[in-house]
C-alpha atoms as a PDB file:
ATOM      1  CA  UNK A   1      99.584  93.199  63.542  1.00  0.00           C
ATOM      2  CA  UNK A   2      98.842  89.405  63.580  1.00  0.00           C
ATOM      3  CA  UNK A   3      95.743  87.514  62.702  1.00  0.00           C
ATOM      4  CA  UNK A   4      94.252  85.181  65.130  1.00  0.00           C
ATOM      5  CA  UNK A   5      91.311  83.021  65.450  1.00  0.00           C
ATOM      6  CA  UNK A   6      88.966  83.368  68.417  1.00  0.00           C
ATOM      7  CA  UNK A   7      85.522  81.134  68.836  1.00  0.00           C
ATOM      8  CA  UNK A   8      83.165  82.805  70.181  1.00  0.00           C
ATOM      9  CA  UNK A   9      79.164  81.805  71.462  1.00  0.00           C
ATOM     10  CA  UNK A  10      76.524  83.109  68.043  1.00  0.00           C
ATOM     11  CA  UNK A  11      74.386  84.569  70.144  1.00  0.00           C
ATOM     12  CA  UNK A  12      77.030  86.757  72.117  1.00  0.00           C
ATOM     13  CA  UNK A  13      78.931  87.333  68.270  1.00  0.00           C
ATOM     14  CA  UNK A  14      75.527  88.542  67.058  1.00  0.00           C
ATOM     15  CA  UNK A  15      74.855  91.091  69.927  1.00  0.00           C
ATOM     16  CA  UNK A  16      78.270  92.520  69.749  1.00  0.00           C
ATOM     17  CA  UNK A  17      77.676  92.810  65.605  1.00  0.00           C
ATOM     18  CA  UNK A  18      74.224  94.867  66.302  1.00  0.00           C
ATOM     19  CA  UNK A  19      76.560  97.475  68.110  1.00  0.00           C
ATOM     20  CA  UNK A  20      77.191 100.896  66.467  1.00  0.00           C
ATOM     21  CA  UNK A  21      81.424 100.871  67.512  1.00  0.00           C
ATOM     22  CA  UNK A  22      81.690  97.608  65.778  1.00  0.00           C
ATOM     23  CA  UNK A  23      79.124  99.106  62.460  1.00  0.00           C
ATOM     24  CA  UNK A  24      81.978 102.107  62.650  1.00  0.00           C
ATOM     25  CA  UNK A  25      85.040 100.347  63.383  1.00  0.00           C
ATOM     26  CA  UNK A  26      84.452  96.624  62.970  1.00  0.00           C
ATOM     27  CA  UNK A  27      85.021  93.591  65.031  1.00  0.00           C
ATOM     28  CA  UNK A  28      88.447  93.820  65.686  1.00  0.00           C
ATOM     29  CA  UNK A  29      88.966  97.565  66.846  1.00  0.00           C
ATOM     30  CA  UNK A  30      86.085  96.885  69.560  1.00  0.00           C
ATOM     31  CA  UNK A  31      88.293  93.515  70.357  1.00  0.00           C
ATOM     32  CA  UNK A  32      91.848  95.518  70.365  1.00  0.00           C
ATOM     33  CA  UNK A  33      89.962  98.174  72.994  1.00  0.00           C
ATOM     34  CA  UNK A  34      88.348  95.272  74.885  1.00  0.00           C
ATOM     35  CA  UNK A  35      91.615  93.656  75.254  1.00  0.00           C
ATOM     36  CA  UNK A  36      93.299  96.628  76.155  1.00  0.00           C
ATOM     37  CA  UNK A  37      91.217  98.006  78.772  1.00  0.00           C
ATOM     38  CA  UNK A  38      90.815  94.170  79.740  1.00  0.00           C
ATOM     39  CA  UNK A  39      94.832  94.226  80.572  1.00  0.00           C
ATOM     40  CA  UNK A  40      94.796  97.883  81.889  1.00  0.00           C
ATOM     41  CA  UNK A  41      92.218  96.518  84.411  1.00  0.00           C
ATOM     42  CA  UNK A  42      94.485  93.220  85.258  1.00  0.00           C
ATOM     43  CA  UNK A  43      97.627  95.168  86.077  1.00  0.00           C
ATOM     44  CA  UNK A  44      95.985  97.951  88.047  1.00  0.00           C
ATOM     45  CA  UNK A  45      94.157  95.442  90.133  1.00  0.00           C
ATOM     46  CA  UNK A  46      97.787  93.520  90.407  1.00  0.00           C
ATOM     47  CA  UNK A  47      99.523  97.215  91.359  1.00  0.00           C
ATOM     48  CA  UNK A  48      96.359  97.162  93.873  1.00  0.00           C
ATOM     49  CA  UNK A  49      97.070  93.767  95.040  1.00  0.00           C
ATOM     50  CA  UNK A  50     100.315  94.465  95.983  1.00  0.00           C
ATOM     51  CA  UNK A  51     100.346  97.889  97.676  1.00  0.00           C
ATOM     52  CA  UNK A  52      97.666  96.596 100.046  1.00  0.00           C
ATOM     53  CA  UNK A  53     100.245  93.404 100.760  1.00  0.00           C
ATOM     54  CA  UNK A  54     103.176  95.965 100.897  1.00  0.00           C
ATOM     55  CA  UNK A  55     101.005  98.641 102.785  1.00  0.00           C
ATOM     56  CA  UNK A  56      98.296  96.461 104.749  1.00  0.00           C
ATOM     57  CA  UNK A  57      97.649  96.318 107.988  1.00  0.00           C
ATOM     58  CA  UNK A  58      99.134  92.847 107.986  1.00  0.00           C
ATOM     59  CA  UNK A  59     102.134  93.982 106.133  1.00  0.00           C
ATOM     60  CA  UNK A  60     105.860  93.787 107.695  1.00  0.00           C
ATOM     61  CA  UNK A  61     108.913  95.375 106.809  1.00  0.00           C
ATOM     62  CA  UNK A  62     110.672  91.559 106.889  1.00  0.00           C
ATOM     63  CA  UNK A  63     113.097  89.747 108.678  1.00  0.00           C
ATOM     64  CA  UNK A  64     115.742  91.903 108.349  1.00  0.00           C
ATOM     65  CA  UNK A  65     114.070  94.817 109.934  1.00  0.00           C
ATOM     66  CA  UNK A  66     112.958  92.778 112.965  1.00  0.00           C
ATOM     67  CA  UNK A  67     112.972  95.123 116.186  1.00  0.00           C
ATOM     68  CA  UNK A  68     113.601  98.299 114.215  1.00  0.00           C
ATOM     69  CA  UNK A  69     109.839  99.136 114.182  1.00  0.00           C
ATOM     70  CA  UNK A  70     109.686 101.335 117.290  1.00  0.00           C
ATOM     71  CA  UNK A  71     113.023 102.800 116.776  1.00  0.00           C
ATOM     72  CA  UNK A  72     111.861 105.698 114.366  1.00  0.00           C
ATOM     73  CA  UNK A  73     111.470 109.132 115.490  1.00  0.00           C
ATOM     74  CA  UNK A  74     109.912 112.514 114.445  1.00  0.00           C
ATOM     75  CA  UNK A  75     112.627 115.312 114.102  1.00  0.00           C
ATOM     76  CA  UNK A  76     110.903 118.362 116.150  1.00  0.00           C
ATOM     77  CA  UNK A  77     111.023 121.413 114.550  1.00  0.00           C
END
């Protein structure tokens, strides 16, 4: 692990301190989780982002596919 330096507002340090994680675990468990969920949150909404741009209703299956989009049919069974 590396050490880093962070500033941070008293008032917010001093709530997070009263918390019973950080008592447990200290300050930089709760920040490793934060982080963590913090990025797990960033790429999910970026996955989201980009199935609704893929998937959309504005979405388009390009230039190359031009024409092709009423060509498809369902095999009958």
């Amino acid at each position: 692990m590396k050490t880093i330096q962070i500033m941070m507002d008293d008032d917010l340090l001093a709530s997070l301190d009263q918390t019973q994680e950080v008592k447990r675990h200290g300050r930089s468990a709760v920040l490793r989780r934060a982080t963590s969920e913090y990025l797990s949150h960033q790429r999910q909404a970026e996955i989201t982002r980009q199935y609704q741009q893929g998937y959309g209703k504005d979405a388009c299956l390009g230039d190359d596919f031009k024409g092709w989009e009423d060509e498809a049919a369902w095999i009958r069974e």
